[in-house]
Every structure is written in C-alpha cells, then in structure tokens.
Protein backbone atom coordinates (compact mmCIF):
# COMPACT_ATOMS: atom_id res chain seq x y z
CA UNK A 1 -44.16 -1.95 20.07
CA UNK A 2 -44.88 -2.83 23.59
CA UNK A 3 -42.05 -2.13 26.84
CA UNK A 4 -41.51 -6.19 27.05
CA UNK A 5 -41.17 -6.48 23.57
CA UNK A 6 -38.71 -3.48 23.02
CA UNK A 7 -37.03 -4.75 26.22
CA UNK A 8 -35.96 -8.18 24.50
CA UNK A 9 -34.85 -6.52 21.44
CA UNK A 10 -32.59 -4.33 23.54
CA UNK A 11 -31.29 -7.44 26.06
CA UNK A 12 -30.33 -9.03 22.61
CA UNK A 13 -28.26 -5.90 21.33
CA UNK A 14 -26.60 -5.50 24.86
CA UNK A 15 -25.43 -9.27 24.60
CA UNK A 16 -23.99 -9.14 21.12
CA UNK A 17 -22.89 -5.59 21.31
CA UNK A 18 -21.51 -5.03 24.41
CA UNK A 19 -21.24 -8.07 26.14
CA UNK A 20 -20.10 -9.96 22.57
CA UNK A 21 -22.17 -12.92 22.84
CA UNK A 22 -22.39 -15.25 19.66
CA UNK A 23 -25.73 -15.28 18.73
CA UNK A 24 -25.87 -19.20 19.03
CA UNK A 25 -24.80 -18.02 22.73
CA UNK A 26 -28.21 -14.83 23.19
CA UNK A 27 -30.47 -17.35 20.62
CA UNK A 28 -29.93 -20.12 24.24
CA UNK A 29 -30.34 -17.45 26.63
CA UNK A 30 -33.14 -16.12 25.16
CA UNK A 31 -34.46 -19.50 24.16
CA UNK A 32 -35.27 -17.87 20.49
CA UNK A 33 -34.07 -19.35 16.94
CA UNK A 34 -30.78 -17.81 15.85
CA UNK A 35 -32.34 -16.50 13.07
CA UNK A 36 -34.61 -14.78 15.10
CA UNK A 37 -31.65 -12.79 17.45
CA UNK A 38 -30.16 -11.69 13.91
CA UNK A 39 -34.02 -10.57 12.97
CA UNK A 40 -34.35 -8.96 16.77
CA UNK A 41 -30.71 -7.41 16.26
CA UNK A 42 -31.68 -5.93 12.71
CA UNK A 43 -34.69 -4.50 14.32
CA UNK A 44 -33.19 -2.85 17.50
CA UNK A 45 -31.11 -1.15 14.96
CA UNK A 46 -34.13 0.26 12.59
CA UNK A 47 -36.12 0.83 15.71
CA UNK A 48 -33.19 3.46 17.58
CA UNK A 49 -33.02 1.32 20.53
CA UNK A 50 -29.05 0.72 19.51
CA UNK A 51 -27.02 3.46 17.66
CA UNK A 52 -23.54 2.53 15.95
CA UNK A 53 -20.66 5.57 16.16
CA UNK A 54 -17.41 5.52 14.73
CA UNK A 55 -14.94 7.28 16.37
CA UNK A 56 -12.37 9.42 14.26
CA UNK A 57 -13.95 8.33 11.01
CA UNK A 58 -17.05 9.94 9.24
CA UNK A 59 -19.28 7.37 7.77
CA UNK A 60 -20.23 9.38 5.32
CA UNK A 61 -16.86 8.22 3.50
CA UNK A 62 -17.66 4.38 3.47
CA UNK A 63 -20.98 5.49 2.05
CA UNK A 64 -19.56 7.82 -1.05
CA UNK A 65 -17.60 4.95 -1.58
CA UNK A 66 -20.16 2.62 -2.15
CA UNK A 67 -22.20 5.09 -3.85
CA UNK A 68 -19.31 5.88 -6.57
CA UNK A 69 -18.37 2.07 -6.33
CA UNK A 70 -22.71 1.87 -7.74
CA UNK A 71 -22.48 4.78 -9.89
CA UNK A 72 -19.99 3.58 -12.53
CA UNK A 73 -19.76 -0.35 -11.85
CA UNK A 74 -16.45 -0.85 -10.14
CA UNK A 75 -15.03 -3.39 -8.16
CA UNK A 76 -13.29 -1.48 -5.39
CA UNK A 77 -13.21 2.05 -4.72
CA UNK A 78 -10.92 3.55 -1.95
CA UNK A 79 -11.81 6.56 -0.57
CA UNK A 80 -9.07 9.19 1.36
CA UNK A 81 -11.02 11.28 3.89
CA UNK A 82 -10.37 15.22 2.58
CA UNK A 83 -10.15 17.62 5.44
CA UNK A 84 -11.02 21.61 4.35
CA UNK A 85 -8.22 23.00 5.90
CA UNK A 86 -5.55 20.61 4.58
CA UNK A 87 -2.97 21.87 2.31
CA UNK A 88 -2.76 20.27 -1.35
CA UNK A 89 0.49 18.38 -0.40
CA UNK A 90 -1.18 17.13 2.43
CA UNK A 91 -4.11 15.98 0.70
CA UNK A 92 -1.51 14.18 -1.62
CA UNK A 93 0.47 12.47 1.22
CA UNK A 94 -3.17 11.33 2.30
CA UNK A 95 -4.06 9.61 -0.85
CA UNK A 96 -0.90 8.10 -1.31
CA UNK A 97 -0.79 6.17 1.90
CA UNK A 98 -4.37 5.67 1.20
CA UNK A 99 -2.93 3.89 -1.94
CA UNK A 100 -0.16 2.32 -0.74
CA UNK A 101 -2.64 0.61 2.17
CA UNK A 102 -4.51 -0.95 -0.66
CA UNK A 103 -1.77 -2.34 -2.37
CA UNK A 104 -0.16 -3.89 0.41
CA UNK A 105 -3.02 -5.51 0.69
CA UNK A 106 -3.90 -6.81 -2.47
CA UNK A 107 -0.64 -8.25 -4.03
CA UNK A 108 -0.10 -11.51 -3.88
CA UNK A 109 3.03 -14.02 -4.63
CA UNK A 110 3.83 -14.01 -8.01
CA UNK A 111 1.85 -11.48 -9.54
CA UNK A 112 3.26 -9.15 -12.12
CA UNK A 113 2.73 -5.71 -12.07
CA UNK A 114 2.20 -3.28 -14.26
CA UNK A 115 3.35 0.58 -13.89
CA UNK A 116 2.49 3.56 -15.40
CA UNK A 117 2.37 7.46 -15.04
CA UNK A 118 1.41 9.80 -12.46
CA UNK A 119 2.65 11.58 -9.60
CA UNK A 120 0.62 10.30 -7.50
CA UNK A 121 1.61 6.48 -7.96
CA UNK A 122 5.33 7.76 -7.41
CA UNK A 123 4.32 9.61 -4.07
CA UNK A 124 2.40 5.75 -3.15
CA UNK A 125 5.48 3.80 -4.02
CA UNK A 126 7.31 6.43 -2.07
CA UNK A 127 5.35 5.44 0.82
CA UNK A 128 4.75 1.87 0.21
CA UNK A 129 5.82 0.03 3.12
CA UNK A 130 8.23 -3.03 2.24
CA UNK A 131 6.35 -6.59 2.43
CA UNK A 132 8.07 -9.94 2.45
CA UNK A 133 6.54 -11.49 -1.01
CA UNK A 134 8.14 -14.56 -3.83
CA UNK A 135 8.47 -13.87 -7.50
CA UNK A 136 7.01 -10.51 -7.78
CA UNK A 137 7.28 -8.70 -11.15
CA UNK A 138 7.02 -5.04 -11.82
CA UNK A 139 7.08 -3.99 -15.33
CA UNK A 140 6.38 -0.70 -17.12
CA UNK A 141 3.26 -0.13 -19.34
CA UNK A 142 4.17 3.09 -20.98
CA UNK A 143 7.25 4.67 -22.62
CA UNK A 144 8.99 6.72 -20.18
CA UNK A 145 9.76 10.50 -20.44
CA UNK A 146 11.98 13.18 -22.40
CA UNK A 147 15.71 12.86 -20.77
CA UNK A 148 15.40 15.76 -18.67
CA UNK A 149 12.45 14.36 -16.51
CA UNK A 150 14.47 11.50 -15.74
CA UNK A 151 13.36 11.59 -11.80
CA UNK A 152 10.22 11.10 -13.26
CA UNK A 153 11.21 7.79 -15.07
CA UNK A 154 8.47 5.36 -15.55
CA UNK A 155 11.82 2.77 -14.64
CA UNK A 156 12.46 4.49 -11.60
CA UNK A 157 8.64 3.81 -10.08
CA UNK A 158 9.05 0.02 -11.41
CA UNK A 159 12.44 -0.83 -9.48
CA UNK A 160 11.43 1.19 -6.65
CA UNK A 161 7.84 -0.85 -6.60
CA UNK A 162 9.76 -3.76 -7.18
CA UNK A 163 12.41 -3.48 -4.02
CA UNK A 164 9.64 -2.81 -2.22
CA UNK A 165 8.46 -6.49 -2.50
CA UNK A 166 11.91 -8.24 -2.75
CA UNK A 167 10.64 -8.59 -6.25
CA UNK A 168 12.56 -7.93 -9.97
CA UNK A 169 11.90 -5.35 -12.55
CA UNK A 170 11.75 -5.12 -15.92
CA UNK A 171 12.86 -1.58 -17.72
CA UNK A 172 11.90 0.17 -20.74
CA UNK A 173 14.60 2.05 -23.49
CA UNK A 174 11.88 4.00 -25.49
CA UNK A 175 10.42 7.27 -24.98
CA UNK A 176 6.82 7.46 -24.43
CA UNK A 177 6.52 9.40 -28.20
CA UNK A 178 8.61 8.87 -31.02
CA UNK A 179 9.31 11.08 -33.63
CA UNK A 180 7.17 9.59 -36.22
CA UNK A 181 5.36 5.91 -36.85
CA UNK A 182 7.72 3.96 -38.45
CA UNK A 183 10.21 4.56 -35.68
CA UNK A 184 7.50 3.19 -32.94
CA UNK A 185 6.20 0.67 -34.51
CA UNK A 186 10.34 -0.58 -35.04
CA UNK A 187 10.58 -0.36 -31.30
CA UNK A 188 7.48 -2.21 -30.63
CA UNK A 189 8.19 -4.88 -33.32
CA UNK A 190 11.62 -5.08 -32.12
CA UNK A 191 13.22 -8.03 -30.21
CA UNK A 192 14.34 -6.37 -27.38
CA UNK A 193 10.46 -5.58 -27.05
CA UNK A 194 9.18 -9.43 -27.12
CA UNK A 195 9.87 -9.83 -23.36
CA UNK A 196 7.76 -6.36 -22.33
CA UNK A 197 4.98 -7.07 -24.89
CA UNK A 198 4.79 -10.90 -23.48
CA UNK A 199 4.35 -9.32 -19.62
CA UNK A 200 1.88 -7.04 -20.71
CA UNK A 201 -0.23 -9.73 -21.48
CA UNK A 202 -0.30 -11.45 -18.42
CA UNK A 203 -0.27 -8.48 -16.02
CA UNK A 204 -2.09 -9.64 -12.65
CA UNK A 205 -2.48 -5.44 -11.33
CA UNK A 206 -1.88 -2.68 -13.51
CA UNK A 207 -1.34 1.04 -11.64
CA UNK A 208 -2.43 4.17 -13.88
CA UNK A 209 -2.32 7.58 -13.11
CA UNK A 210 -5.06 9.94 -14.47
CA UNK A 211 -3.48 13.02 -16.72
CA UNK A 212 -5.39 16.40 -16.42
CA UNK A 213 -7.10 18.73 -19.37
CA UNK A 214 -4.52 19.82 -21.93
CA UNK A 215 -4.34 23.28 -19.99
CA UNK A 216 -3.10 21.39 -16.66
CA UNK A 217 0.03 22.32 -15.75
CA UNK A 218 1.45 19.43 -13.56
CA UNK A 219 2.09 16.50 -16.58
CA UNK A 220 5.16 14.66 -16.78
CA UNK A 221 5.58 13.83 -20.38
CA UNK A 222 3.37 16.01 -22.32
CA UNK A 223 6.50 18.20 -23.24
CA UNK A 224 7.08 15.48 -25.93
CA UNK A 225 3.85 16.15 -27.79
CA UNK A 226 4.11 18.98 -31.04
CA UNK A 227 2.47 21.74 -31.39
CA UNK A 228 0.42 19.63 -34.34
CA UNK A 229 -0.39 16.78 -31.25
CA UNK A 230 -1.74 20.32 -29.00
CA UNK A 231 -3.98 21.03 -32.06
CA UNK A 232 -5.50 18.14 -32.89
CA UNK A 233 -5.96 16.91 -29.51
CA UNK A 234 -7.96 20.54 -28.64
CA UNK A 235 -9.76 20.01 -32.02
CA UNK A 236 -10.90 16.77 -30.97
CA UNK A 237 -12.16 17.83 -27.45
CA UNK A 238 -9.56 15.89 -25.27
CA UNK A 239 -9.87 16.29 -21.49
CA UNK A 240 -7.70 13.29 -19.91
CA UNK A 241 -5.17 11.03 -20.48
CA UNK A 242 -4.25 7.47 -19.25
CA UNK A 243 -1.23 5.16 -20.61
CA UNK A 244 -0.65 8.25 -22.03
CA UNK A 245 -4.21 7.43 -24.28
CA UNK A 246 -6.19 10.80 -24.77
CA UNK A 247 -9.99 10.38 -24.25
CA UNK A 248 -12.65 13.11 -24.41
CA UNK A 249 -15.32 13.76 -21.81
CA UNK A 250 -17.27 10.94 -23.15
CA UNK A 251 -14.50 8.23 -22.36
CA UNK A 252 -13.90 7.79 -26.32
CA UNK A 253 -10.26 7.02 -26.82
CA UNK A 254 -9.37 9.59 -29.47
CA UNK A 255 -7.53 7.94 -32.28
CA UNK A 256 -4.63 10.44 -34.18
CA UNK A 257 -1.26 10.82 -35.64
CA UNK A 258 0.25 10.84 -31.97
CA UNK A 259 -1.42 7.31 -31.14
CA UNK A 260 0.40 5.87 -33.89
CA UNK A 261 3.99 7.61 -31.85
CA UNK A 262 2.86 6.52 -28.99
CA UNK A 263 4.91 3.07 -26.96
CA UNK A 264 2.38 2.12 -24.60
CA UNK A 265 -0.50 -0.20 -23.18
CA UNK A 266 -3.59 0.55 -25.43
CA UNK A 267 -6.62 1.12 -22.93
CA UNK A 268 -8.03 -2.20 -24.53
CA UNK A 269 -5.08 -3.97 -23.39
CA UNK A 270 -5.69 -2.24 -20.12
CA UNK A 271 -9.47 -3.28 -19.68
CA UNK A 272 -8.26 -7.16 -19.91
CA UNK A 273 -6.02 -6.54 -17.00
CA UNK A 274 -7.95 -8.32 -13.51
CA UNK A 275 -7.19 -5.52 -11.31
CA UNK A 276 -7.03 -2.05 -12.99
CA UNK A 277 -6.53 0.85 -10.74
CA UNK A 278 -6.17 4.46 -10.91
CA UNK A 279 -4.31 6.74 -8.15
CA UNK A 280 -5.41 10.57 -8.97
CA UNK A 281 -7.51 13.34 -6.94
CA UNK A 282 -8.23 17.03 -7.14
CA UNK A 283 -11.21 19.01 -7.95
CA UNK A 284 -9.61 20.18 -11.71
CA UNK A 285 -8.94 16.11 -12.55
CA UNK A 286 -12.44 15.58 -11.36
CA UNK A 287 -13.60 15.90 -14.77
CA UNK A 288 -10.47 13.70 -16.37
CA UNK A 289 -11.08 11.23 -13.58
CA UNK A 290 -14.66 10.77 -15.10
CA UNK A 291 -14.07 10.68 -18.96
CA UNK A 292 -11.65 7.62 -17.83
CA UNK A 293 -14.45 5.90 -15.61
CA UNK A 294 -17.14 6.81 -18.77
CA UNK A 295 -14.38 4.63 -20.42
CA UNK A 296 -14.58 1.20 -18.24
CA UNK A 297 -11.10 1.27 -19.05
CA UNK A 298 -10.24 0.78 -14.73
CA UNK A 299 -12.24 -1.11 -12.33
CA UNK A 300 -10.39 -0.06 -9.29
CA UNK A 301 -10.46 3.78 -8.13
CA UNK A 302 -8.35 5.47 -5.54
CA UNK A 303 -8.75 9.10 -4.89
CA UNK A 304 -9.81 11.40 -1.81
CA UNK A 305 -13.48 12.71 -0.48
CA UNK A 306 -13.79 16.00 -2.34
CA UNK A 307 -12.83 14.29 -5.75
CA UNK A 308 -15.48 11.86 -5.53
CA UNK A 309 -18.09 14.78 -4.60
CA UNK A 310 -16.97 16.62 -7.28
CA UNK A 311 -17.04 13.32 -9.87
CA UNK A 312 -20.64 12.38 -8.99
CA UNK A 313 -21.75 16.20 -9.27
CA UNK A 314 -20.22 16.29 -12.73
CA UNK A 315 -21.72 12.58 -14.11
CA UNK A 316 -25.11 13.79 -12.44
C-alpha cells in the first residue's frame, strides 16, 4: 500500500474516530461513496493503522461470550469477568449483579415470570435494583423446600422478585417432593393448582438455577430425596439438576420413582418458555452447567469467566 493511499485510510479513521464525523459527513470531505469510508474504515482497522482499546475491560470476555453463545446455540450469554485473586463470595456478588443487570434489562410490562432454585438467583434478586414496571407477575416453577430451609423458600425469591418491579406474586403450598405419587399427582390435579399450572404456560422469562453432582454440598432441597432417590440417581449416572429435573452428563432427563414425587416445571415445559435462563458458576458446576446446555433445555446463560473456560474445555 502506498504513503497517499495509507494516508487517506488513516484521515478517514481520525474523522470518524476521533473527530466523530458521520460517514455521510468524511464520504463529502473526502469526496468518496459512503460505502467506500465504511470499506476504507474496515481496512485501516485490518491494516494496524487504527487500534481499538478498552479500558478496564478485557475483550477477551465479549469474545468467550460469543464463542460459548456459538458453541451450544444460545440466544444470549452473559459473561461476569473472574479475577484470580477474588474470593468465592466475591465471585458470587459478581455474577449476581451481572444477573441482575440483565434482567433489568430485559423485562418488560406485563410479563410473567417464572422462579425457580438456586442460590445464586436469590443473591441476583437480592441485588436487583427496583424498576418502575405495570402488571408484572412472578410465579414459582418448582415446589419449594423441607420446612427448615424456609429462608430458602422458592416463595420468598418470587415476592421479593416481584416487589422489586411493583409487580404481584403468586405462591406455592407443596413441597418440592412428596412422599409418594399419588399424593403429587393430588396436588398437581388439585384446584388450588389450576391457577399455577395456567401461569406456567404462559411464562414470558423463566429463571433456573443449575444444581451440582450428587456429592455437592451446597443444595437447597436435596435433603428431601431418600436414600432409594441417592441410589438410583448414582445408578443412573446423574450429574445436575434443574427444576429440580436430574439429567446425566449427556443432558438426558433421567426418568424415576422421584420424577413421579416431584411438583415442578418438567424441562419440556421449560424449553417452550421464550426466554430461559440459568444463573450458576464455579469450576465443580462446570460440568452440571454443561449436561443442562447438552439438554437445550435454556437458551439464556449467565455465569462468570472461569466457568465458561472450564465448560468449553469439558464439551471439547
């Protein structure tokens, strides 16, 4: 490329770049089509003549996420930047605002929303900062837990999700697992029920969290399951859980005795949902946080840098 040549191309990126010219504005200057300042722009770009920098942000993030965002054929995928040094609550705190940024952002008037475990969607809510909306709904989509995780409550996340947008919430007055079939399936047939069940199927945004292998320590409900649930789940290779739905590494939801207990959103109800999003991170879900993309069952993912690393080593 000759010095007038590479001149122009760099007269073009110092109008639009630093002295913000429209490019109807450098395309008169230069007495060029417009066309050809976006063409000269591109090239001053490919060439080195112009280098863009972000400050305070690495790029690399806005590139994993559109590499995981490829990978496994979702929508959106938000990314929270993971610092080494950061402690695991701080990593947390990080996501959730990450989170609660997103969702801000996305919910509209009159939308109803659909809730349902993780600690990590109660840490978002927690941080979610009020917005003036009409007619918002917030609903649960699983069973909530044994009496003495109450804090926990699936119902507590709803209303709290729900004053957050001026909106109203709907509760639910079953545990997550019932003793035995015939008791669920009363619940679920029951008229009390009608109301939930007609909700779930017009939910606008449902928010899962993503539970860990059956050896992680941190779950909020699992102290329902039997010994005979433990068992059969290990038997049949389980490694996550979502709407309290097992899956194995695969994404297969595993179909047993404790599906049939279980008062919840099936993750085929799930995948008719618009907007389905999961709010998890660290590097022991990273392999639960893939059996549920292997799935499709979500087409939105929030989670942090060193997750999504970890997720695209394990699917490669």
């Amino acid at each position: 490329m000759n010095w007038e040549k590479q001149k122009q191309l760099a007269k073009a990126a110092y109008l639009y770049y630093v002295a913000e010219k429209k490019q109807a504005e450098i395309a008169k200057e230069l007495n060029v089509d417009r066309t050809t300042v976006s063409r000269m722009l591109t090239q001053a770009k490919k060439s080195g003549l112009i280098e863009i920098k972000l400050n305070q942000f690495d790029p690399e993030l806005f590139a994993l996420e559109a590499k995981v965002k490829q990978r496994f054929g979702l929508e959106k995928v938000e990314l929270a930047p993971s610092e080494p040094m950061r402690s695991e609550a701080q990593k947390e705190l990080n996501l959730a605002q990450t989170a609660e940024s997103w969702l801000r952002r996305q919910v509209k008037d009159g939308q109803v929303i659909g809730v349902a475990w993780g600690a990590s969607l109660g840490q978002m809510i927690e941080q979610l900062e009020p917005k003036q909306l009409r007619n918002i709904i917030a609903v649960p989509i699983v069973g909530g837990p044994s009496h003495i995780r109450s804090q926990f409550h699936v119902n507590t996340l709803v209303y709290e999700l729900a004053k957050k947008f001026q909106g109203t919430s709907v509760f639910i007055n079953a545990m997550v697992v019932q003793e035995n079939q015939a008791l669920a399936a009363g619940i679920v047939q029951s008229k009390y029920f009608h109301e939930l069940k007609n909700y779930w199927q017009h939910l606008d945004i449902a928010l899962v969290g993503i539970g860990g292998p059956l050896s992680y320590q941190k779950s909020q409900w699992r102290d329902l399951l039997t010994e005979t649930d433990l068992e059969e789940l290990k038997l049949q290779a389980a490694v996550a859980d979502c709407c309290c739905r097992f899956l194995n590494r695969d994404g297969k939801v595993l179909n047993s005795s404790l599906t049939k207990r279980t008062i919840g959103l099936s993750l085929t109800e799930l995948a008719q949902v618009p907007q389905r999003v999961a709010v998890a991170r660290g590097i022991k879900k990273a392999g639960s946080i893939l059996a549920v993309l292997n799935s499709q069952a979500i087409n939105t993912l929030i989670t942090d840098q060193e997750t999504a690393e970890k997720i695209l080593a394990l699917a490669d």
